[in-house]
Protein backbone atom coordinates (compact mmCIF):
# COMPACT_ATOMS: atom_id res chain seq x y z
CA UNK A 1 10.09 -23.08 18.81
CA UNK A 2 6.82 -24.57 17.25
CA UNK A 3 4.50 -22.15 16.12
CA UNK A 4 1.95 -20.95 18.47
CA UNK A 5 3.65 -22.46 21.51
CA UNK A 6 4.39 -19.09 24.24
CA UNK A 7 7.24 -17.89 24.71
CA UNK A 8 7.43 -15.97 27.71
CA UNK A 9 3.87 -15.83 28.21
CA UNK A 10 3.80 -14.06 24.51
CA UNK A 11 1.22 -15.14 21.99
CA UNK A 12 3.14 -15.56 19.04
CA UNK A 13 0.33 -16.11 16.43
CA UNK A 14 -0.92 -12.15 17.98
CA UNK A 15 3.07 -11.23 17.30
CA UNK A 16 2.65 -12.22 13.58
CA UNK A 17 -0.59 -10.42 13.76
CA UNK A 18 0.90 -7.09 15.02
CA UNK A 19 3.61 -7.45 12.45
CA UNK A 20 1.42 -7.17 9.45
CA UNK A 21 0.05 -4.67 11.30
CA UNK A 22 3.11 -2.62 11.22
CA UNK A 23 3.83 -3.07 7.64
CA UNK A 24 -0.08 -1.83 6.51
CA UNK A 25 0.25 -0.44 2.67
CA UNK A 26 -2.72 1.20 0.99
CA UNK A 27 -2.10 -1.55 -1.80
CA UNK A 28 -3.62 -4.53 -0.41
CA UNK A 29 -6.65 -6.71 -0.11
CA UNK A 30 -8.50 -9.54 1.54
CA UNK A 31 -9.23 -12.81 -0.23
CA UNK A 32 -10.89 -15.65 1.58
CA UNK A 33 -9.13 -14.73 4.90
CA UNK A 34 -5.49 -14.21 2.87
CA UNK A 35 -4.07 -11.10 2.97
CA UNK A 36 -2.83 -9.89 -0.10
CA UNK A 37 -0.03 -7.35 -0.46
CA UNK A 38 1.21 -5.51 -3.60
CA UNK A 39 3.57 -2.87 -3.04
CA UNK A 40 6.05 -2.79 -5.28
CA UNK A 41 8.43 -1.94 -2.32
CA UNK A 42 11.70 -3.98 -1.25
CA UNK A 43 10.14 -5.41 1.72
CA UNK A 44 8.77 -8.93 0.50
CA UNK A 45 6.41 -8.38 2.94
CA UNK A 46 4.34 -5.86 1.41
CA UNK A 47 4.66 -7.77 -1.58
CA UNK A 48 3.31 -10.44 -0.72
CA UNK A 49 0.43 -13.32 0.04
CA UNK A 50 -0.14 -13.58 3.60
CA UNK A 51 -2.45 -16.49 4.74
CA UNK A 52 -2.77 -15.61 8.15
CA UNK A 53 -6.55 -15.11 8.83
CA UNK A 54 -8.22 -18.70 8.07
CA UNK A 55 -9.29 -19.93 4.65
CA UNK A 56 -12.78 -21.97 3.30
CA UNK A 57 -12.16 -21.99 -0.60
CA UNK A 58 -9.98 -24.85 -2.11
CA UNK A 59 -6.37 -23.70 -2.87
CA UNK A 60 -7.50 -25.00 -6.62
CA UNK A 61 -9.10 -21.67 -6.72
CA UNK A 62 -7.00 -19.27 -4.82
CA UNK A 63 -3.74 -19.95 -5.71
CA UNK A 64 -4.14 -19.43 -9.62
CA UNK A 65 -6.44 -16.03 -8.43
CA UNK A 66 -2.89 -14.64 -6.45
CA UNK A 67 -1.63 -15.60 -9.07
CA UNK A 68 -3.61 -13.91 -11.60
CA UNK A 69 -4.15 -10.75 -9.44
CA UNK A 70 0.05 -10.49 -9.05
CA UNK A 71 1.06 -11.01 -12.49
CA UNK A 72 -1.65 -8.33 -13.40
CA UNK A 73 0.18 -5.78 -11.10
CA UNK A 74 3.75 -6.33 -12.45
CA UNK A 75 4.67 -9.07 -9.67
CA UNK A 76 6.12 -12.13 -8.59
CA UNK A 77 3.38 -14.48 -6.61
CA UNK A 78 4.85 -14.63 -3.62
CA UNK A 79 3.65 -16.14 -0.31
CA UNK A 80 5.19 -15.56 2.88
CA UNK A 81 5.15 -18.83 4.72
CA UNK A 82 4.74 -18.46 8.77
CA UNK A 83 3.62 -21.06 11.26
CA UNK A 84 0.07 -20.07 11.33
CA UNK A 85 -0.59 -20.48 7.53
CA UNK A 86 -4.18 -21.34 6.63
CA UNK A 87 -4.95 -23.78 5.38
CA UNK A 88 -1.76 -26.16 7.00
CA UNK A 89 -1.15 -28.12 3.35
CA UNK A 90 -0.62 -24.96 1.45
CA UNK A 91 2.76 -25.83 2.01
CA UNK A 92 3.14 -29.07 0.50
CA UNK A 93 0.38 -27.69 -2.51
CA UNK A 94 2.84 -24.92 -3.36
CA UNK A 95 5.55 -27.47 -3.42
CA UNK A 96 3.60 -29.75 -5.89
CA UNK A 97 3.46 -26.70 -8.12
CA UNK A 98 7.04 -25.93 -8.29
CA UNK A 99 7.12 -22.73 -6.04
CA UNK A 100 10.59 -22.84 -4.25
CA UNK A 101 11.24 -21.96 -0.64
CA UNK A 102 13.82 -19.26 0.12
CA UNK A 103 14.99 -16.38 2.29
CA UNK A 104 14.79 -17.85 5.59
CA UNK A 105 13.55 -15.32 8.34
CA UNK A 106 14.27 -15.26 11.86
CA UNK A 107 11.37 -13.48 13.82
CA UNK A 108 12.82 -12.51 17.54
CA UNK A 109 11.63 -11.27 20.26
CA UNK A 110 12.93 -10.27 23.96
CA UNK A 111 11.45 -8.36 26.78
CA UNK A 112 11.76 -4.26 27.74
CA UNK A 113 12.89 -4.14 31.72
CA UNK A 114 14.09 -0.67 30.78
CA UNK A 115 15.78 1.54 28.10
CA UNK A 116 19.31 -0.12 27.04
CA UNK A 117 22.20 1.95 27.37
CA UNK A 118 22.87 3.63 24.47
CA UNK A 119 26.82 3.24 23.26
CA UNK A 120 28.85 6.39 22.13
CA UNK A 121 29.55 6.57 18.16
CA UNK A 122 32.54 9.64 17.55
CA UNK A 123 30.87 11.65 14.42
CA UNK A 124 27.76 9.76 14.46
CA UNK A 125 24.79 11.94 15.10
CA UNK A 126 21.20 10.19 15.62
CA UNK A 127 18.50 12.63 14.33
CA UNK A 128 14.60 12.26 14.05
CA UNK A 129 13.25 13.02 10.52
CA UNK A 130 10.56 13.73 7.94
CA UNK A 131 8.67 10.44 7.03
CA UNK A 132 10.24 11.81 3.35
CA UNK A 133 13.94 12.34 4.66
CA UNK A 134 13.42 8.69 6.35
CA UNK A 135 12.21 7.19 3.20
CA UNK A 136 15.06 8.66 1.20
CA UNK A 137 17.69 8.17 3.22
CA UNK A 138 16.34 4.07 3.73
CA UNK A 139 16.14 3.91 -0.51
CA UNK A 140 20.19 5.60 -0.59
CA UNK A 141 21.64 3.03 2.24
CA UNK A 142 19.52 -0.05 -0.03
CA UNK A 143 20.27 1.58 -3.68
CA UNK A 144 16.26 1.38 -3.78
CA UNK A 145 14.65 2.47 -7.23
CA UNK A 146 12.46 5.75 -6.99
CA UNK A 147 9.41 3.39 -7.25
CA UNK A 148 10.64 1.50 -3.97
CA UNK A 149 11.46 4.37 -2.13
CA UNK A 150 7.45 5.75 -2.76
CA UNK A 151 6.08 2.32 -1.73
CA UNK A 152 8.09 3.10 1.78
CA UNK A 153 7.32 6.98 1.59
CA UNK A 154 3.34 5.65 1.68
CA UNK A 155 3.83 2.58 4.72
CA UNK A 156 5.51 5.01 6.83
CA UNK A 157 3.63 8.36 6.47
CA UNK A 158 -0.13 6.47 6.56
CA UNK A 159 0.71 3.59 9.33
CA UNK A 160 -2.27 3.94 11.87
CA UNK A 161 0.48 3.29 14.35
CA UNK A 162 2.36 5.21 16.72
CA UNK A 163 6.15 5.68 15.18
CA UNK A 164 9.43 6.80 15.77
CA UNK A 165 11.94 7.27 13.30
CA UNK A 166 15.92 7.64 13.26
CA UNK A 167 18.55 8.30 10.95
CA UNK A 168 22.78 8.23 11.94
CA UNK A 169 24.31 10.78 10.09
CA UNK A 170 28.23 11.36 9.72
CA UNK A 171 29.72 14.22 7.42
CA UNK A 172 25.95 15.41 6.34
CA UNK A 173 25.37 11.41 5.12
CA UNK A 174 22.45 8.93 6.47
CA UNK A 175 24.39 6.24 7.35
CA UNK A 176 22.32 4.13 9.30
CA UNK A 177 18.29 4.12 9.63
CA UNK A 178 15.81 2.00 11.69
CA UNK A 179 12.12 2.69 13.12
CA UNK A 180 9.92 1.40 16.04
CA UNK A 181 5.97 0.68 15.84
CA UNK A 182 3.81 0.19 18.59
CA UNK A 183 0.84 -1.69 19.47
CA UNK A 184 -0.48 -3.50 22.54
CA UNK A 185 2.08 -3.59 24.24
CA UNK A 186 4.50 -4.55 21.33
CA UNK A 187 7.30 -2.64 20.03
CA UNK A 188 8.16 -3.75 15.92
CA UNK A 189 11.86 -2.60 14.58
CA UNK A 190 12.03 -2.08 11.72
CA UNK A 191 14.10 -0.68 8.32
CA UNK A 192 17.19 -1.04 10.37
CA UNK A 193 20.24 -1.04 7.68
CA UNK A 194 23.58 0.53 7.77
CA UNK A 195 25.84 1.93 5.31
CA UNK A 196 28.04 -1.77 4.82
CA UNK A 197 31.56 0.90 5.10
CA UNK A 198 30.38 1.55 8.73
CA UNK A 199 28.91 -1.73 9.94
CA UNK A 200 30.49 -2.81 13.26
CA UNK A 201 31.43 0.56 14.46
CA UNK A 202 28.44 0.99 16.83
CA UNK A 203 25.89 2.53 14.64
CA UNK A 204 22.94 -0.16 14.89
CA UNK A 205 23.25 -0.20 18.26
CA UNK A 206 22.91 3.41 19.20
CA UNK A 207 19.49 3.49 16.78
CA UNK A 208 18.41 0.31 18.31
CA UNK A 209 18.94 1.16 22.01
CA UNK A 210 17.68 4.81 21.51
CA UNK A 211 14.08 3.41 19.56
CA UNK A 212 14.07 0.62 22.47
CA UNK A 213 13.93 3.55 24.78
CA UNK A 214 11.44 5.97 23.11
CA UNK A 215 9.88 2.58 23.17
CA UNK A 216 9.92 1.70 26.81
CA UNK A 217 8.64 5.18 27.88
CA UNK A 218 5.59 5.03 26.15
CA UNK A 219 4.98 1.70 27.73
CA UNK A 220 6.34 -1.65 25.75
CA UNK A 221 6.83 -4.47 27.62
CA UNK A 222 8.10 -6.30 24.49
CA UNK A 223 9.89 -6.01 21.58
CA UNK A 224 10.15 -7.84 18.44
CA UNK A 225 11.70 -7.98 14.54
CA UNK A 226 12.69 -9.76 11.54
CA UNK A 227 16.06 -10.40 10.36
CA UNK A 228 17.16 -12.71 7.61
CA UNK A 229 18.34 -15.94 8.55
CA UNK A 230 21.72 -15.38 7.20
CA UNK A 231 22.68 -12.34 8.18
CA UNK A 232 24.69 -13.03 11.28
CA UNK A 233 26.10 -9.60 11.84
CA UNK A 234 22.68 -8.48 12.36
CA UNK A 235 22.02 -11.35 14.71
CA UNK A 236 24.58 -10.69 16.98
CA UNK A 237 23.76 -7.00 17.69
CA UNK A 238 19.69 -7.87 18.25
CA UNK A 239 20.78 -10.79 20.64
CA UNK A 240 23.22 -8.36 22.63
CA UNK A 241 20.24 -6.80 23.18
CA UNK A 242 18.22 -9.56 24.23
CA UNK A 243 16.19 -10.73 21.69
CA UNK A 244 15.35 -14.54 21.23
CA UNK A 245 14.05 -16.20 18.33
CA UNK A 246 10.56 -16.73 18.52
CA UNK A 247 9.60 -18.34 14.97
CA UNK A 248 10.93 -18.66 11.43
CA UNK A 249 9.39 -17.82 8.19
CA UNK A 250 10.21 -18.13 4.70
CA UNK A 251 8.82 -17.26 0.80
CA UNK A 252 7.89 -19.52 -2.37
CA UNK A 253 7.86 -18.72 -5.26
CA UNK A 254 8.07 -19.82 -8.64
CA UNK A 255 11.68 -20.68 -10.42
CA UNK A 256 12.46 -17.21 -11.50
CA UNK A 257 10.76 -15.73 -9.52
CA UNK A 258 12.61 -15.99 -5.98
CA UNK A 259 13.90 -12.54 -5.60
């Protein structure tokens, strides 16, 4: 689907919009319209430039000022490269400077006519937590570095957004995690990762149908995520649950830089 273009009556660039929303960090700043992110987190997201909100000063000047302000935090200059971008050649000028695409990202949405049904998992219990617990147990299931797993800890215990939580746990282990932000309307998934011993046993499902519902009740008509390109398991859970893709993104970034 082009960027822009509705699907299902939904405004996609106001999707994108929400979704930044949802991933807010106390490290970041505007430049010029661009929203820049530096969280040392996992998430590319919060690491990154996001020129979403329009853009007057020649990329001459901005790009090496990312750039500059990145490098002087520790970080790779990364930009996050949507449909919307402003202004449209920053594209092709990142190209011309030898930043690589990578990391395609499916962004998907689907509409909330009620809460799924949840399936049963034997020894799997689904239990809300501590923003702390939730940020730990997130860093275990991703081997996250103690600096990672603060940079979470902060998104998820200051978002200005109405949250729920979840963690699967078998034998006293988090073996599956995943959250839901709202806004207008919107419910965002998000942090949804299972221990890779467990995968296809149910697990994503039950978090995902039970935040769907906690969802629905307080009034989302639709729902929407990210989930890498690639990762086809993934894929074929969200789209038993109706989701559609709605838009793709990707990153560039320099050479060695791409991770």
């Amino acid at each position: 689907m082009s960027g822009g273009a509705p699907l299902h009556g939904i405004d996609l660039r106001r999707v994108e919009e929400i979704g930044l929303n949802a991933l807010q960090t106390q490290r970041q700043m505007f430049y010029d319209g661009w929203l820049l992110r530096v969280s040392p987190g996992k998430a590319k997201r919060a690491r990154s430039v996001n020129a979403h909100f329009g853009s007057s000063l020649p990329l001459a000047q901005k790009i090496p000022y990312c750039e500059r302000i990145y490098a002087e935090r520790g970080l790779p200059a990364l930009f996050r490269m949507t449909p919307f971008v402003q202004p449209s050649g920053l594209e092709e000028e990142l190209a011309a400077r030898g930043y690589r695409s990578f990391e395609d990202t499916l962004v998907q949405v689907g509409r909330l006519d009620g809460p799924p049904e949840a399936p049963s998992v034997p020894g799997v219990d689904f239990v809300t937590p501590s923003p702390a617990d939730f940020a730990e147990a997130v860093g275990e299931l991703q081997q996250s570095s103690a600096e990672q797993r603060a940079a979470l800890l902060e998104r998820v215990a200051h978002t200005p957004l109405t949250t729920r939580a979840m963690i699967a746990v078998a034998d006293g282990q988090p073996v599956g995690t995943g959250t839901v932000m709202l806004e207008d309307g919107f419910a965002g998934i998000y942090s949804m990762v299972t221990a890779p011993a467990l995968r296809s046993r149910g697990i994503a499902s039950g978090i995902l149908a039970a935040l769907l519902g906690w969802a629905w009740e307080r009034g989302a008509a639709h729902a929407y995520l990210q989930v890498s390109a690639d990762n086809h398991g993934a894929i074929s859970v969200y789209r038993r649950f109706g989701f559609v893709d709605a838009y793709t993104y990707h990153y560039r970034g320099r050479p060695d830089e791409c991770h």
